[in-house]
C-alpha atoms as a PDB file:
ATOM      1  CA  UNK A   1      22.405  54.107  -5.464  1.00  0.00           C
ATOM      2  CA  UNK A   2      18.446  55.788  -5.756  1.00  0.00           C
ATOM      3  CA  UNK A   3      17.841  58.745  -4.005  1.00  0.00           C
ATOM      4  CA  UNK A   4      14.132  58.362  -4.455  1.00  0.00           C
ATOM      5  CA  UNK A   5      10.880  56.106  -5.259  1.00  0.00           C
ATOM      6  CA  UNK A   6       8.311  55.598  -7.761  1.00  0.00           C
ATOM      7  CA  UNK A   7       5.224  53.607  -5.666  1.00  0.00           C
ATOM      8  CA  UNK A   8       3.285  51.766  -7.378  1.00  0.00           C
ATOM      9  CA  UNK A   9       0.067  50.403  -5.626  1.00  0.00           C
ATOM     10  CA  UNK A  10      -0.272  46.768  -7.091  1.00  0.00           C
ATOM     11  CA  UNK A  11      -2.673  43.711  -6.100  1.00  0.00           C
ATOM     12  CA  UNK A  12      -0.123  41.505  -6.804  1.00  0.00           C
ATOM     13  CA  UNK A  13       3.721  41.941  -6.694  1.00  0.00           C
ATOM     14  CA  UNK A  14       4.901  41.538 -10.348  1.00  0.00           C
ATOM     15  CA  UNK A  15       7.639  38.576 -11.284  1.00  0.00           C
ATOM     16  CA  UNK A  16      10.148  40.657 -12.506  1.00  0.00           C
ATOM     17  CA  UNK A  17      10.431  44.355 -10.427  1.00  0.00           C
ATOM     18  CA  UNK A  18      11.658  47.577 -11.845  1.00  0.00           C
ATOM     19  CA  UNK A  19      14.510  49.545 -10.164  1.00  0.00           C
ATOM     20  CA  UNK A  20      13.500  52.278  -7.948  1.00  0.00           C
ATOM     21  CA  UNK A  21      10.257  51.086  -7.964  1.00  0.00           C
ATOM     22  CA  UNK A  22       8.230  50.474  -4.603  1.00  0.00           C
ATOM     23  CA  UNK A  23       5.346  47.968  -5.020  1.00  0.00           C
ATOM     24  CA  UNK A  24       2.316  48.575  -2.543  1.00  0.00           C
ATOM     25  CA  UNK A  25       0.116  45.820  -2.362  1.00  0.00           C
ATOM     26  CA  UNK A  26      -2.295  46.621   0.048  1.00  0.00           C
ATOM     27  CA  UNK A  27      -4.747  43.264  -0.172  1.00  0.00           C
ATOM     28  CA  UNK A  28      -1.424  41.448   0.787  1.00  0.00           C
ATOM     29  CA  UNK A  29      -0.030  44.145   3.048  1.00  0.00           C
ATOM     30  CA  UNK A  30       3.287  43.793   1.584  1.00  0.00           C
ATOM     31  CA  UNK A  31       6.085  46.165  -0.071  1.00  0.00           C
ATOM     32  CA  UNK A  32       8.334  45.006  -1.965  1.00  0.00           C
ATOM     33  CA  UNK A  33      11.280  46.874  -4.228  1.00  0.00           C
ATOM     34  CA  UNK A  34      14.465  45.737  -5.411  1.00  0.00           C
ATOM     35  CA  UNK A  35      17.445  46.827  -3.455  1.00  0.00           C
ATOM     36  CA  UNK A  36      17.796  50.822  -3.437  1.00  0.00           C
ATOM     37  CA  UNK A  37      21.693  49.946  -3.761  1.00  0.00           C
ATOM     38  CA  UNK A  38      21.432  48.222  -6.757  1.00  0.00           C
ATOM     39  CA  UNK A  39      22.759  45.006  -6.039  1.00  0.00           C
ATOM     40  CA  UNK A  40      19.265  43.850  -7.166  1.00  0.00           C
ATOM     41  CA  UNK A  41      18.236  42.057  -4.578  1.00  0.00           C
ATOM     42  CA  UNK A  42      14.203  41.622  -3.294  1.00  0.00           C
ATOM     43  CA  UNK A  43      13.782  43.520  -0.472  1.00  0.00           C
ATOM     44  CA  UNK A  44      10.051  42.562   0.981  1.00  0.00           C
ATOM     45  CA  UNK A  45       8.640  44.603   3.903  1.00  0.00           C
ATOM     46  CA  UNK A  46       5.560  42.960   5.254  1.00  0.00           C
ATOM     47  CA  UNK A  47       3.128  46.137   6.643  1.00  0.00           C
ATOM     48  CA  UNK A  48       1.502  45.378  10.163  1.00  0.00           C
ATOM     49  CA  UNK A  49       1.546  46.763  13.830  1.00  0.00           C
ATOM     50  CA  UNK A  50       5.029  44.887  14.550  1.00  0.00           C
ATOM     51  CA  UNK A  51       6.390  45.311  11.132  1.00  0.00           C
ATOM     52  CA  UNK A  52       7.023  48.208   8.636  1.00  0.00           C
ATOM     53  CA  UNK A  53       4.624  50.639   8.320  1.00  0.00           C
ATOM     54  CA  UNK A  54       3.300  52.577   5.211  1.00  0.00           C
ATOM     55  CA  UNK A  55       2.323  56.346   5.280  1.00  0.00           C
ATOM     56  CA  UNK A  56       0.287  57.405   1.985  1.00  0.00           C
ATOM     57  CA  UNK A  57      -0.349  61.768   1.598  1.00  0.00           C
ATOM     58  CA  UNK A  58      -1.985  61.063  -1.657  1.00  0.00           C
ATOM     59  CA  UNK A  59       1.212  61.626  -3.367  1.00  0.00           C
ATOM     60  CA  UNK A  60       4.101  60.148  -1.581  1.00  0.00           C
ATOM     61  CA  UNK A  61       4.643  57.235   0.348  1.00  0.00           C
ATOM     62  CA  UNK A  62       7.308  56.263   3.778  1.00  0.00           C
ATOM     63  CA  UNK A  63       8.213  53.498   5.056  1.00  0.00           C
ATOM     64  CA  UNK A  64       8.691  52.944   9.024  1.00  0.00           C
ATOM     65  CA  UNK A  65      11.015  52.195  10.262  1.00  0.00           C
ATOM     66  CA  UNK A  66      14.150  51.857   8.152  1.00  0.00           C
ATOM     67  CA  UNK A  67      15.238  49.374   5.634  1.00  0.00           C
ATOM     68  CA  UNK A  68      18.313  47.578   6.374  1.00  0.00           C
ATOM     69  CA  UNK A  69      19.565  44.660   4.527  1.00  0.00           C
ATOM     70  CA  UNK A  70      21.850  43.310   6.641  1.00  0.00           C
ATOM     71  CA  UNK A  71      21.684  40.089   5.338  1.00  0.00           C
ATOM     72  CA  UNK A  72      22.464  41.175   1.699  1.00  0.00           C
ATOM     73  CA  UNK A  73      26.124  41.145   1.050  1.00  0.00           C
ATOM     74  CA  UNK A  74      25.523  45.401   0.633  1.00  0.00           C
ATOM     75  CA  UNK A  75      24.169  45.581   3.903  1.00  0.00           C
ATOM     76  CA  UNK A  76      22.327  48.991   3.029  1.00  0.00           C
ATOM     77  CA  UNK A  77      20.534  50.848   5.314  1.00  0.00           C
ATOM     78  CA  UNK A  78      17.848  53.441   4.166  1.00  0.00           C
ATOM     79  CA  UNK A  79      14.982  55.345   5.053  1.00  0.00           C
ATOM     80  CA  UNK A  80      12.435  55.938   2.523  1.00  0.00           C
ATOM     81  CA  UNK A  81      10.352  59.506   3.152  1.00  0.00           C
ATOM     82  CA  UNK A  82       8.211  61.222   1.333  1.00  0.00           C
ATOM     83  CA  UNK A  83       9.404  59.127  -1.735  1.00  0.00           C
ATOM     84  CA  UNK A  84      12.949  60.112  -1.516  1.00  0.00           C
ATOM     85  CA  UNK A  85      15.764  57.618   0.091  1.00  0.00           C
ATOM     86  CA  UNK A  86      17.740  58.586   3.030  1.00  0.00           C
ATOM     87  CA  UNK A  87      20.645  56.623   3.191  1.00  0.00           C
ATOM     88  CA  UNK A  88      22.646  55.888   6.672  1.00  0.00           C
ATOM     89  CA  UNK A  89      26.277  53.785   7.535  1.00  0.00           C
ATOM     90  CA  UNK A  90      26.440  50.417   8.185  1.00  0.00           C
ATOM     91  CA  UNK A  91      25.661  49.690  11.422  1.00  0.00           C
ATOM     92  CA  UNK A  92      28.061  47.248  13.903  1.00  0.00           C
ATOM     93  CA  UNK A  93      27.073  43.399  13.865  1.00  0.00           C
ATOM     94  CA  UNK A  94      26.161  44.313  17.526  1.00  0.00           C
ATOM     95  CA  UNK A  95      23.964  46.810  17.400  1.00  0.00           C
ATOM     96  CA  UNK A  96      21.872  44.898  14.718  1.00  0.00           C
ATOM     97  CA  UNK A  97      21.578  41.770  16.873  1.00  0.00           C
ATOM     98  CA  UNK A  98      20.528  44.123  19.517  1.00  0.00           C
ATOM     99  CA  UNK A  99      17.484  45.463  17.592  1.00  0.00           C
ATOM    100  CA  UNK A 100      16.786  42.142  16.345  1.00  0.00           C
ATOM    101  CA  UNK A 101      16.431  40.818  19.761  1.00  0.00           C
ATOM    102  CA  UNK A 102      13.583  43.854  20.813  1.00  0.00           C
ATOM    103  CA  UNK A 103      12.203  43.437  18.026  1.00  0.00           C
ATOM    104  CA  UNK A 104      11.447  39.464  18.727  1.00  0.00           C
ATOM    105  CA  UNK A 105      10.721  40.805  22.111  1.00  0.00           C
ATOM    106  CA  UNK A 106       7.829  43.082  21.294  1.00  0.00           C
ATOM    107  CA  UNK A 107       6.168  40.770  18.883  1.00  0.00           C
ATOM    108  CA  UNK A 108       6.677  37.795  21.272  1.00  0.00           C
ATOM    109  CA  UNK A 109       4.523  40.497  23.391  1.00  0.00           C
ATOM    110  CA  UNK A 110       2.239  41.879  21.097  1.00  0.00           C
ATOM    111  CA  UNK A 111       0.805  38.579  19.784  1.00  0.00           C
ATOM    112  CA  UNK A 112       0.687  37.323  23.673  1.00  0.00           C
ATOM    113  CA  UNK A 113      -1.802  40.185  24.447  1.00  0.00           C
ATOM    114  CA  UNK A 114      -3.699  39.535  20.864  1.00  0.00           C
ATOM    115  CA  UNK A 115      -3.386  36.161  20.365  1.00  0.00           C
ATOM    116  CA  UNK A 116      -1.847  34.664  16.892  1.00  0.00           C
ATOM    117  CA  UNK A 117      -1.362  36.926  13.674  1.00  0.00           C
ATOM    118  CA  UNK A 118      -4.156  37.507  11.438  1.00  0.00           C
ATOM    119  CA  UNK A 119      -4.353  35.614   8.282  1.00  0.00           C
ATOM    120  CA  UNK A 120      -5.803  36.565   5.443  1.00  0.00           C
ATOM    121  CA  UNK A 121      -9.527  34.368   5.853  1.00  0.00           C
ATOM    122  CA  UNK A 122      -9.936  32.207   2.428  1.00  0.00           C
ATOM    123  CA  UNK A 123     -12.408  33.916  -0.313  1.00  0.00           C
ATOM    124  CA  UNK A 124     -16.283  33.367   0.825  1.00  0.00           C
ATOM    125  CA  UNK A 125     -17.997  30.348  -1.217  1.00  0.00           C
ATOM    126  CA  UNK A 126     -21.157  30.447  -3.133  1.00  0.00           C
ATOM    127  CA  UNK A 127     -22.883  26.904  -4.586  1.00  0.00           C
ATOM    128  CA  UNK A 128     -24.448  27.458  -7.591  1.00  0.00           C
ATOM    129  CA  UNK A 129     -26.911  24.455  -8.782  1.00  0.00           C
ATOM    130  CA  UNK A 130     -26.782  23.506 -12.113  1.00  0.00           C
ATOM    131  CA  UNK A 131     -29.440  22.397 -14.023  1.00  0.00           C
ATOM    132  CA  UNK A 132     -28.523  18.372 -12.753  1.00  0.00           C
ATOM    133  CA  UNK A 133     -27.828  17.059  -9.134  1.00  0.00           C
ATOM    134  CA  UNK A 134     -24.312  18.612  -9.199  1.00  0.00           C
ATOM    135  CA  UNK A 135     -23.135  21.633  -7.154  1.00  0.00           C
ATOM    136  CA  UNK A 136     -20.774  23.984  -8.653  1.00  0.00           C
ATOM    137  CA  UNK A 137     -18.684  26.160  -5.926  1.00  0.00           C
ATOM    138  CA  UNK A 138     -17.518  29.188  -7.093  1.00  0.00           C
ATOM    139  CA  UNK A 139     -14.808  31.873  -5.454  1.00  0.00           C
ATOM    140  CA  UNK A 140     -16.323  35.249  -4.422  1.00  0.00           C
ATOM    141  CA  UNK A 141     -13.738  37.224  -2.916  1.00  0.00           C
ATOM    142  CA  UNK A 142     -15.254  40.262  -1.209  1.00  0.00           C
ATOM    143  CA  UNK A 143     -12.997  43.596  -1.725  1.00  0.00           C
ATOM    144  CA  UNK A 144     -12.050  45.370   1.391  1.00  0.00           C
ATOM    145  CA  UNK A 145     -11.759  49.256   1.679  1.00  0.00           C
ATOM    146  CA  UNK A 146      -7.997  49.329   1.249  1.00  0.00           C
ATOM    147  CA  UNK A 147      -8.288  46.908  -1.802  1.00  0.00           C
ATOM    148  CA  UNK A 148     -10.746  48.787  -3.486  1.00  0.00           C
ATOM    149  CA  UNK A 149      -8.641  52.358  -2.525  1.00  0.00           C
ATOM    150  CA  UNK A 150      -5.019  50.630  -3.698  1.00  0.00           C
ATOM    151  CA  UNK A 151      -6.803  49.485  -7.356  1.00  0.00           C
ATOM    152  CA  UNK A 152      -8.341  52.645  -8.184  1.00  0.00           C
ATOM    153  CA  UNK A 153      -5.083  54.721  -6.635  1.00  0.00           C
ATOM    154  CA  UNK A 154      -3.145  52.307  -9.614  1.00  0.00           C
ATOM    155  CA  UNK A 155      -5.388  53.044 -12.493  1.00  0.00           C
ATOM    156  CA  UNK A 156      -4.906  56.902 -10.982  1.00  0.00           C
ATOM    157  CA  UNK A 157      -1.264  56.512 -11.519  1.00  0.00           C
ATOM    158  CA  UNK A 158      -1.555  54.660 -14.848  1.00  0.00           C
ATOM    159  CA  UNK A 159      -3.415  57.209 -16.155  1.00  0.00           C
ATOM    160  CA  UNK A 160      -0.947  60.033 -15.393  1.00  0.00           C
END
């Protein structure tokens, strides 16, 4: 069992995760870490207004609300804070369903007030003429604030 995290701000979620490791991909708005347990498991928590969110100081990072991998055969249940892990009991079958069900609830609501979920728009295209009749189009993604802030917080961190 951790007791604490390394993040790691990331475009892209590697193959193949380290232990203890939390990977921050902010152009995805995604963390993902293996299993604080051990068991070794993916845990993926997906950062939006009716998910998980992520609290940055510049040096640490928490996750909101708690972790818990109750469909894992560990069925750990953590809070990560200030980098450090926070580990509670198992909870009754119960009470899980219970907080399951709200949670559908205020989505269900949420999204009814908003309409769907945003999805990430495709990259803006740009035609090129060649020198002939033909039309290259090429991809020209356009970096967002966050995007720009999580790749030069990891080339921060690499350099430390």
């Amino acid at each position: 069992m951790r007791n604490a995290v390394t993040p790691k701000f990331v475009e892209i979620v590697p193959d193949r995760l380290q232990d203890g490791v939390l990977y921050v991909s902010m152009e995805y708005a995604t963390a993902v870490h293996r299993c604080l347990c051990g068991c070794g498991k993916e845990v993926v928590t997906p950062l939006s207004t009716t998910d998980w969110s992520l609290t940055f100081d510049g040096d640490t990072v928490s996750l909101d609300p708690s972790v818990g991998n109750w469909g894992f055969p560990c069925r750990s249940h953590y809070w990560i804070r200030n980098n450090q892990v926070l580990w509670c009991g198992d909870m009754p079958q119960s009470l899980i369903n219970a907080g399951r069900a709200l949670d559908a609830r205020d989505k269900a609501a949420y999204y009814a007030t908003r309409g769907t979920p945003a999805v990430k728009p495709p990259p803006l295209t740009k035609e090129i003429k060649s020198s002939g009749s033909e039309t290259a189009t090429t991809h020209t993604p356009q970096a967002g604030v966050f995007s720009r802030l999580a790749k030069w917080m990891a080339g921060a961190w690499k350099a430390n």
